[in-house]
PDB file of N, CA and C in Angstrom:
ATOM      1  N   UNK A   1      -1.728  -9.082   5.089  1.00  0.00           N
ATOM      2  CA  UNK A   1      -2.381  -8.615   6.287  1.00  0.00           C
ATOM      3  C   UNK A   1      -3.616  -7.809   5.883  1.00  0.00           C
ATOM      4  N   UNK A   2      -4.781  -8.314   6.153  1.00  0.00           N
ATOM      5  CA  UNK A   2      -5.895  -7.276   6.030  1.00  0.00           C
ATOM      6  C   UNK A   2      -6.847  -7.128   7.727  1.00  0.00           C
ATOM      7  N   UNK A   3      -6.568  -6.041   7.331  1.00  0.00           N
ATOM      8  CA  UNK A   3      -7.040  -4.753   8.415  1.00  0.00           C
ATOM      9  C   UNK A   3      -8.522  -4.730   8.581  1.00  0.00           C
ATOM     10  N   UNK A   4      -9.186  -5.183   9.660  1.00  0.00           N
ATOM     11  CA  UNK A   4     -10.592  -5.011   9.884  1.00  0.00           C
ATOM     12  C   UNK A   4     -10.720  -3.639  10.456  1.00  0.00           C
ATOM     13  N   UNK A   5     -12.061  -3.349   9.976  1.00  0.00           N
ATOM     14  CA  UNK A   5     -12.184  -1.867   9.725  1.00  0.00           C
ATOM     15  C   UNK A   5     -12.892  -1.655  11.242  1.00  0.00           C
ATOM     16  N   UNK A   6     -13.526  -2.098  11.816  1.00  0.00           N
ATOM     17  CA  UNK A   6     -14.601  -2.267  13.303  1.00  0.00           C
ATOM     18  C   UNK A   6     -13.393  -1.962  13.706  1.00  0.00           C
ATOM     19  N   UNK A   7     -12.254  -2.245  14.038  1.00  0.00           N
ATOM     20  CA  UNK A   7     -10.940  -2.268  14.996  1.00  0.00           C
ATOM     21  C   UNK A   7     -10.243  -0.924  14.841  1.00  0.00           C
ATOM     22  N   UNK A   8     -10.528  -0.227  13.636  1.00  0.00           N
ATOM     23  CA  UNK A   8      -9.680   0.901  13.963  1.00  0.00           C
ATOM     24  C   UNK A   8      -9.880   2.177  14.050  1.00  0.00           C
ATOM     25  N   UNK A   9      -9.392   2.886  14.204  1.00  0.00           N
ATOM     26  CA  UNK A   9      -9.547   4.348  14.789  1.00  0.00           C
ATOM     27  C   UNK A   9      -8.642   5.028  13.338  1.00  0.00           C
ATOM     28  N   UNK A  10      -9.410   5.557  12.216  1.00  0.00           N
ATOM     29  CA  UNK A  10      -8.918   5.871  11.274  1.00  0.00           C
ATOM     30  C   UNK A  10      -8.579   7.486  11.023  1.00  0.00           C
ATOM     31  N   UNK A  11      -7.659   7.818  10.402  1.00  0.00           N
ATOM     32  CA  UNK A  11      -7.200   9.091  10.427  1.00  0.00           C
ATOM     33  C   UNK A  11      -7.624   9.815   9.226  1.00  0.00           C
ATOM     34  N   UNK A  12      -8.363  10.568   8.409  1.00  0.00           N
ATOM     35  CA  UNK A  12      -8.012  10.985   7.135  1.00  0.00           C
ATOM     36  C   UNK A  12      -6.565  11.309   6.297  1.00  0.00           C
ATOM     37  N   UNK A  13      -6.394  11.141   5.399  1.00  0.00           N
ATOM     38  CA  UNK A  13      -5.165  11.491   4.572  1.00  0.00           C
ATOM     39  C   UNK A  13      -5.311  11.207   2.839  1.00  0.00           C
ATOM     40  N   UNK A  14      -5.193  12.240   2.801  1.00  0.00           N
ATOM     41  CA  UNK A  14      -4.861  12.183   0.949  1.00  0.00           C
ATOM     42  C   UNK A  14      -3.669  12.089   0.592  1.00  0.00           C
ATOM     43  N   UNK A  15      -2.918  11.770  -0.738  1.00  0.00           N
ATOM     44  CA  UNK A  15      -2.714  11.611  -1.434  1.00  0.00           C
ATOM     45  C   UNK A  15      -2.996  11.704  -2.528  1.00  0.00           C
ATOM     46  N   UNK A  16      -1.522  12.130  -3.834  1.00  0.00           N
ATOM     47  CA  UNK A  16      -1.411  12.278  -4.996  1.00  0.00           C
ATOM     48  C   UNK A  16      -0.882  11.070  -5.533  1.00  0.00           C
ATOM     49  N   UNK A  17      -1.277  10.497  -6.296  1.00  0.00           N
ATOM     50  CA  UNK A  17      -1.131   9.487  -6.938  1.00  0.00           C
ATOM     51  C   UNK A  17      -1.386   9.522  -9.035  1.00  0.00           C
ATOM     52  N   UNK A  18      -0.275   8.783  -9.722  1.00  0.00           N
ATOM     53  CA  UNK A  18      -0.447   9.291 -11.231  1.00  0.00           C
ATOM     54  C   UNK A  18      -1.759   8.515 -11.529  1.00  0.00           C
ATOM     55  N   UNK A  19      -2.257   9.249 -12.635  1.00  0.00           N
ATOM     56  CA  UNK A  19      -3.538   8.038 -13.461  1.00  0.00           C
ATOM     57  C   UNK A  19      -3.089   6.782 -13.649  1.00  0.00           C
ATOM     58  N   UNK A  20      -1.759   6.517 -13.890  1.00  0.00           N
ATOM     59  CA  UNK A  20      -1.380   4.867 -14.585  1.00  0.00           C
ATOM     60  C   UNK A  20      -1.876   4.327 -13.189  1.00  0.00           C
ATOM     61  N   UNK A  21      -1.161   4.946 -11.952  1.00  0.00           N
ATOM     62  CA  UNK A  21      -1.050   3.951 -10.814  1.00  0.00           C
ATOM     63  C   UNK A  21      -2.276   4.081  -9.990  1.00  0.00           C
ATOM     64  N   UNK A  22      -3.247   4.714 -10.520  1.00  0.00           N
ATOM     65  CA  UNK A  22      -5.116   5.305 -10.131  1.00  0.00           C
ATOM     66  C   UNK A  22      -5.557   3.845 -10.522  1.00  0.00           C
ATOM     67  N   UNK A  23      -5.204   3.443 -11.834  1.00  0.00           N
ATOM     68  CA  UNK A  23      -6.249   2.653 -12.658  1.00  0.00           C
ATOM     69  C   UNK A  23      -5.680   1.322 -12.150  1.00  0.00           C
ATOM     70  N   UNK A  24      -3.919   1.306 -11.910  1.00  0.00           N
ATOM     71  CA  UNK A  24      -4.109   0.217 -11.528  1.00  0.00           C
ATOM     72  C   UNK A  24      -4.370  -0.489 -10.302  1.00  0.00           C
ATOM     73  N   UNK A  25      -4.077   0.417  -9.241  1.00  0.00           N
ATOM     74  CA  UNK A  25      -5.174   0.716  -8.135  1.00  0.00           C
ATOM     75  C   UNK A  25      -6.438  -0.294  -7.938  1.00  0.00           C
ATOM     76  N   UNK A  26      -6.664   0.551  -8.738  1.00  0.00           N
ATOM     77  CA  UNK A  26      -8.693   0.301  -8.943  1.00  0.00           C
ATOM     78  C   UNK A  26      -8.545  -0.920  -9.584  1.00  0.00           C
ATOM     79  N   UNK A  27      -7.909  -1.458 -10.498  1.00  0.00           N
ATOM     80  CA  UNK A  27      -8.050  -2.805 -11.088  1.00  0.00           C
ATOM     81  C   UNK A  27      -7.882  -3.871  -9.956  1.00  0.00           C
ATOM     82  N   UNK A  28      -6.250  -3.528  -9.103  1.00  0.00           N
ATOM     83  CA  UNK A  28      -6.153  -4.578  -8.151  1.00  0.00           C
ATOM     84  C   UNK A  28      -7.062  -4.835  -7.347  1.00  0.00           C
ATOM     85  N   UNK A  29      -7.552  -3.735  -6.338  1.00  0.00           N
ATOM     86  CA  UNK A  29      -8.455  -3.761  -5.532  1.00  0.00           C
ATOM     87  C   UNK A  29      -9.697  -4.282  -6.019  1.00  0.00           C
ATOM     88  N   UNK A  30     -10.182  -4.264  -6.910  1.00  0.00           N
ATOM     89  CA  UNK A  30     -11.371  -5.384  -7.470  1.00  0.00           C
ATOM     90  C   UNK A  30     -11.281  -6.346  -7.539  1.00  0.00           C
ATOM     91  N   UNK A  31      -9.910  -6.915  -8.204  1.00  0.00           N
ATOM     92  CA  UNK A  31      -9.602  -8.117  -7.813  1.00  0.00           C
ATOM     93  C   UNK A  31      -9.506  -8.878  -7.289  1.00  0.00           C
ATOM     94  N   UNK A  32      -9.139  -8.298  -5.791  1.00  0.00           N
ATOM     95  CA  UNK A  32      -8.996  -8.403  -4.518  1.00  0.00           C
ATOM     96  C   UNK A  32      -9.758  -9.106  -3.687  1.00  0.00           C
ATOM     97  N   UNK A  33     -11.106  -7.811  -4.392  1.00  0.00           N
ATOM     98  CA  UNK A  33     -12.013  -7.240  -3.558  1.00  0.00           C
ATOM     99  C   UNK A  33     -11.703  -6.636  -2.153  1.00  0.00           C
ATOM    100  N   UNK A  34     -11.091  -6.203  -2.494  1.00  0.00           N
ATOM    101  CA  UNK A  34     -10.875  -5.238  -1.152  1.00  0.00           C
ATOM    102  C   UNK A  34     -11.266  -3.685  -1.730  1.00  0.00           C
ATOM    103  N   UNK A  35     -11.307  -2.314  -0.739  1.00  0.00           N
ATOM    104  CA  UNK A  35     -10.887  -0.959  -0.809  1.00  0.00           C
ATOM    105  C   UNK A  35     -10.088  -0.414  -1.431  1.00  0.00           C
ATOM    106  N   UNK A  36      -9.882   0.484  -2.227  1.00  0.00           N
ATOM    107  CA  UNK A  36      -8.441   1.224  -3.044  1.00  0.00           C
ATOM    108  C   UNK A  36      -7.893   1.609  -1.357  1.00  0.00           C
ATOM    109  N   UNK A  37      -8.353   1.649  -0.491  1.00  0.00           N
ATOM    110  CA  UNK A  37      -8.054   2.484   0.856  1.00  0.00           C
ATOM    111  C   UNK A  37      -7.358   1.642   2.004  1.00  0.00           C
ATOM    112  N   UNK A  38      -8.036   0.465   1.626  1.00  0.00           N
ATOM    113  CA  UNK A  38      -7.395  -1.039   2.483  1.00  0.00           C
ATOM    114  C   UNK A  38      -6.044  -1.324   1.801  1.00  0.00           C
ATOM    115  N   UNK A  39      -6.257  -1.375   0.187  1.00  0.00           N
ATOM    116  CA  UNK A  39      -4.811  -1.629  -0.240  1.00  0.00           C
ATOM    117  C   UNK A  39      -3.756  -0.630   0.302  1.00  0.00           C
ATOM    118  N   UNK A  40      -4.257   0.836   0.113  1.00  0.00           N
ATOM    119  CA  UNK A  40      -2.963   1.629   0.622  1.00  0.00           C
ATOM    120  C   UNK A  40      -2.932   1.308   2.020  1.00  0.00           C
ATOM    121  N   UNK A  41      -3.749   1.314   2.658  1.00  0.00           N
ATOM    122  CA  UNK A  41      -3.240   1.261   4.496  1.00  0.00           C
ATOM    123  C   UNK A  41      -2.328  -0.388   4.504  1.00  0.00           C
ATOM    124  N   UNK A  42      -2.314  -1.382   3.571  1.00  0.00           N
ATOM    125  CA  UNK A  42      -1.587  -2.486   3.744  1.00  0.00           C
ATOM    126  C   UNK A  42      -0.152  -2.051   3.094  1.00  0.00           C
ATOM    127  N   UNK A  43      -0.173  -1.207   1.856  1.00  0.00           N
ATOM    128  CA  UNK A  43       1.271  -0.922   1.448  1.00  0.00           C
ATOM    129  C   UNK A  43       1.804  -0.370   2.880  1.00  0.00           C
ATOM    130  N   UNK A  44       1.456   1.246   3.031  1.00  0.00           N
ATOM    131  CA  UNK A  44       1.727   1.758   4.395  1.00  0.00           C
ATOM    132  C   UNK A  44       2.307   0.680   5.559  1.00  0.00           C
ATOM    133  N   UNK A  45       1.617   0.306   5.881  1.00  0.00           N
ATOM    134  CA  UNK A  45       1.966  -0.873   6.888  1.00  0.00           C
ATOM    135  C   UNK A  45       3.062  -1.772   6.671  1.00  0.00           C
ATOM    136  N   UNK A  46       3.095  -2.417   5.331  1.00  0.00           N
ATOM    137  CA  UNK A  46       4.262  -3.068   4.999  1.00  0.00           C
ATOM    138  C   UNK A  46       5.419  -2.357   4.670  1.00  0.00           C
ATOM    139  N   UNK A  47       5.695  -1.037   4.432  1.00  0.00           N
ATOM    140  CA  UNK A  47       6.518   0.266   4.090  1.00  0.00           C
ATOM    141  C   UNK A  47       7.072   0.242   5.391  1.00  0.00           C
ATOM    142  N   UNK A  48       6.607   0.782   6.385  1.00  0.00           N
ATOM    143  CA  UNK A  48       6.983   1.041   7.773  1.00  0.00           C
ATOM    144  C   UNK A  48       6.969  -0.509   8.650  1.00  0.00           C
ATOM    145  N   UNK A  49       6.529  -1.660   8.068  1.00  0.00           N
ATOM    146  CA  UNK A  49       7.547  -2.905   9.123  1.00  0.00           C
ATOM    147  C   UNK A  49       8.862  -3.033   9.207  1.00  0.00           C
ATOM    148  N   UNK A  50       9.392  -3.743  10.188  1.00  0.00           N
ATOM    149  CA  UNK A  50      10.419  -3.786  10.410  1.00  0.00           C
ATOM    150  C   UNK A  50      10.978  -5.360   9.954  1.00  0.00           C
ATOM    151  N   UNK A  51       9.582  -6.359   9.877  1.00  0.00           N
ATOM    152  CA  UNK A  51      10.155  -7.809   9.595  1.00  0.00           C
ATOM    153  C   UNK A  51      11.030  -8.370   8.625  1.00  0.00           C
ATOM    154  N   UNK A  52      11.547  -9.056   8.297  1.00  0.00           N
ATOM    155  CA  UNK A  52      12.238  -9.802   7.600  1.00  0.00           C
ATOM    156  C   UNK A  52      11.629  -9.542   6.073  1.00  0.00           C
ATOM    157  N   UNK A  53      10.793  -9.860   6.083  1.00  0.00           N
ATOM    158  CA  UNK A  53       9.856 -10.063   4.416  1.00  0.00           C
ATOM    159  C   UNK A  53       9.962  -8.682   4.449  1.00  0.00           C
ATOM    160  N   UNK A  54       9.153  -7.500   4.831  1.00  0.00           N
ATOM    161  CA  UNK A  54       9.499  -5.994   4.673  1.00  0.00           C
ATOM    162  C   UNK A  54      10.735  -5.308   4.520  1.00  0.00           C
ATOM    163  N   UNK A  55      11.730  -6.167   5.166  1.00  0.00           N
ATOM    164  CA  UNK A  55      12.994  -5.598   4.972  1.00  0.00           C
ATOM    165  C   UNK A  55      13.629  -5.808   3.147  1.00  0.00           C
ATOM    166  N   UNK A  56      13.023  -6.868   2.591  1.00  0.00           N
ATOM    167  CA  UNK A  56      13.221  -7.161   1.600  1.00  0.00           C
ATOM    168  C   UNK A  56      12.527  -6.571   0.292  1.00  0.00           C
ATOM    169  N   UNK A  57      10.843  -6.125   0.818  1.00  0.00           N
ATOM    170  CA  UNK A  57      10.320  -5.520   0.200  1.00  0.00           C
ATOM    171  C   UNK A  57      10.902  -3.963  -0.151  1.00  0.00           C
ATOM    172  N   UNK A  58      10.805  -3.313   1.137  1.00  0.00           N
ATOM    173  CA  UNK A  58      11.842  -2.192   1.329  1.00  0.00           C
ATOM    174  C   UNK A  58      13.040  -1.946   0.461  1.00  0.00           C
ATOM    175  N   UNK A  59      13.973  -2.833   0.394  1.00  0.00           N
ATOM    176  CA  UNK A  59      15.557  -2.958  -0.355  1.00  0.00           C
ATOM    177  C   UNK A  59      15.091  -2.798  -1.614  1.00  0.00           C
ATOM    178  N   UNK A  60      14.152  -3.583  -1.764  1.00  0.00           N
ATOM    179  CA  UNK A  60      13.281  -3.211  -3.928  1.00  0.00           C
ATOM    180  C   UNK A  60      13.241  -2.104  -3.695  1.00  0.00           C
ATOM    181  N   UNK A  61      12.076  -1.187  -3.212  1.00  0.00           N
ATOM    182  CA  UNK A  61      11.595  -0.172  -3.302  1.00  0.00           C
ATOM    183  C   UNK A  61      12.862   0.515  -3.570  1.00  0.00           C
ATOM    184  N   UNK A  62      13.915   0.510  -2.481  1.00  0.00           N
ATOM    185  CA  UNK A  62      14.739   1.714  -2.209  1.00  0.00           C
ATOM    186  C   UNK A  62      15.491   1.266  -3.627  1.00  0.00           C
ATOM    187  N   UNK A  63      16.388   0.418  -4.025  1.00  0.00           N
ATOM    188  CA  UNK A  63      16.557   0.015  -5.513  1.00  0.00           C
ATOM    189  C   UNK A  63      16.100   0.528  -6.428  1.00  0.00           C
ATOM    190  N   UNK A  64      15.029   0.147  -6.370  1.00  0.00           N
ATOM    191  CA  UNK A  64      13.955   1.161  -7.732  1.00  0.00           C
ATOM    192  C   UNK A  64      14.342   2.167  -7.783  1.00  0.00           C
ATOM    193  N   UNK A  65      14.010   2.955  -6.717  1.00  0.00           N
ATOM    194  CA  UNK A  65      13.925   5.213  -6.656  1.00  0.00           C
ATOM    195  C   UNK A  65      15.799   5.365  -6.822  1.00  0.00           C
ATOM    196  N   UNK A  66      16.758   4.417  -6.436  1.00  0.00           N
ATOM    197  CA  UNK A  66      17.687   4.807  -6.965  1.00  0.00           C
ATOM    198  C   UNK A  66      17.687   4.522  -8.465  1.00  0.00           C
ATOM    199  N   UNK A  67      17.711   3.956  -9.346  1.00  0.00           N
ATOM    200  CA  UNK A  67      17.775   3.204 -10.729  1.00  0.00           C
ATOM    201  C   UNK A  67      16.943   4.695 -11.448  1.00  0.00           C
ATOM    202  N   UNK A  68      16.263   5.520 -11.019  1.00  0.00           N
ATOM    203  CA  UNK A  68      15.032   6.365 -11.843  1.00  0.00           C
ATOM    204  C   UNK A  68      15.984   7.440 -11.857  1.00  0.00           C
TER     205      UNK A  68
END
């Protein structure tokens, strides 16, 4: 899902984020070509869906932070 920017009504927010996951950040998003800012507002978005594919994404995530 990418987010056209004309359409939205954007909020400020920071975040702390480590150097490993800064750089790789910045690598994906070039890749991309998209925003380091578009990628997070698409994690965000896929974090908080409720669909089927998110629900699955979600179950990793929550997996992971238990396993650490």
């Amino acid at each position: 899902m990418i987010l056209k920017m004309q359409n939205l009504k954007l909020k400020p927010f920071m975040a702390y984020i480590e150097e490993s996951e800064y750089s790789k950040l910045r690598k994906f998003s070039k890749a991309k070509k998209l925003t380091m800012s578009a990628v997070i507002r698409e994690a965000i978005s896929m974090r908080l869906s409720d669909s089927t594919y998110a629900s699955g994404y979600n179950d990793g995530i929550k997996k992971y932070h238990r396993s650490c």
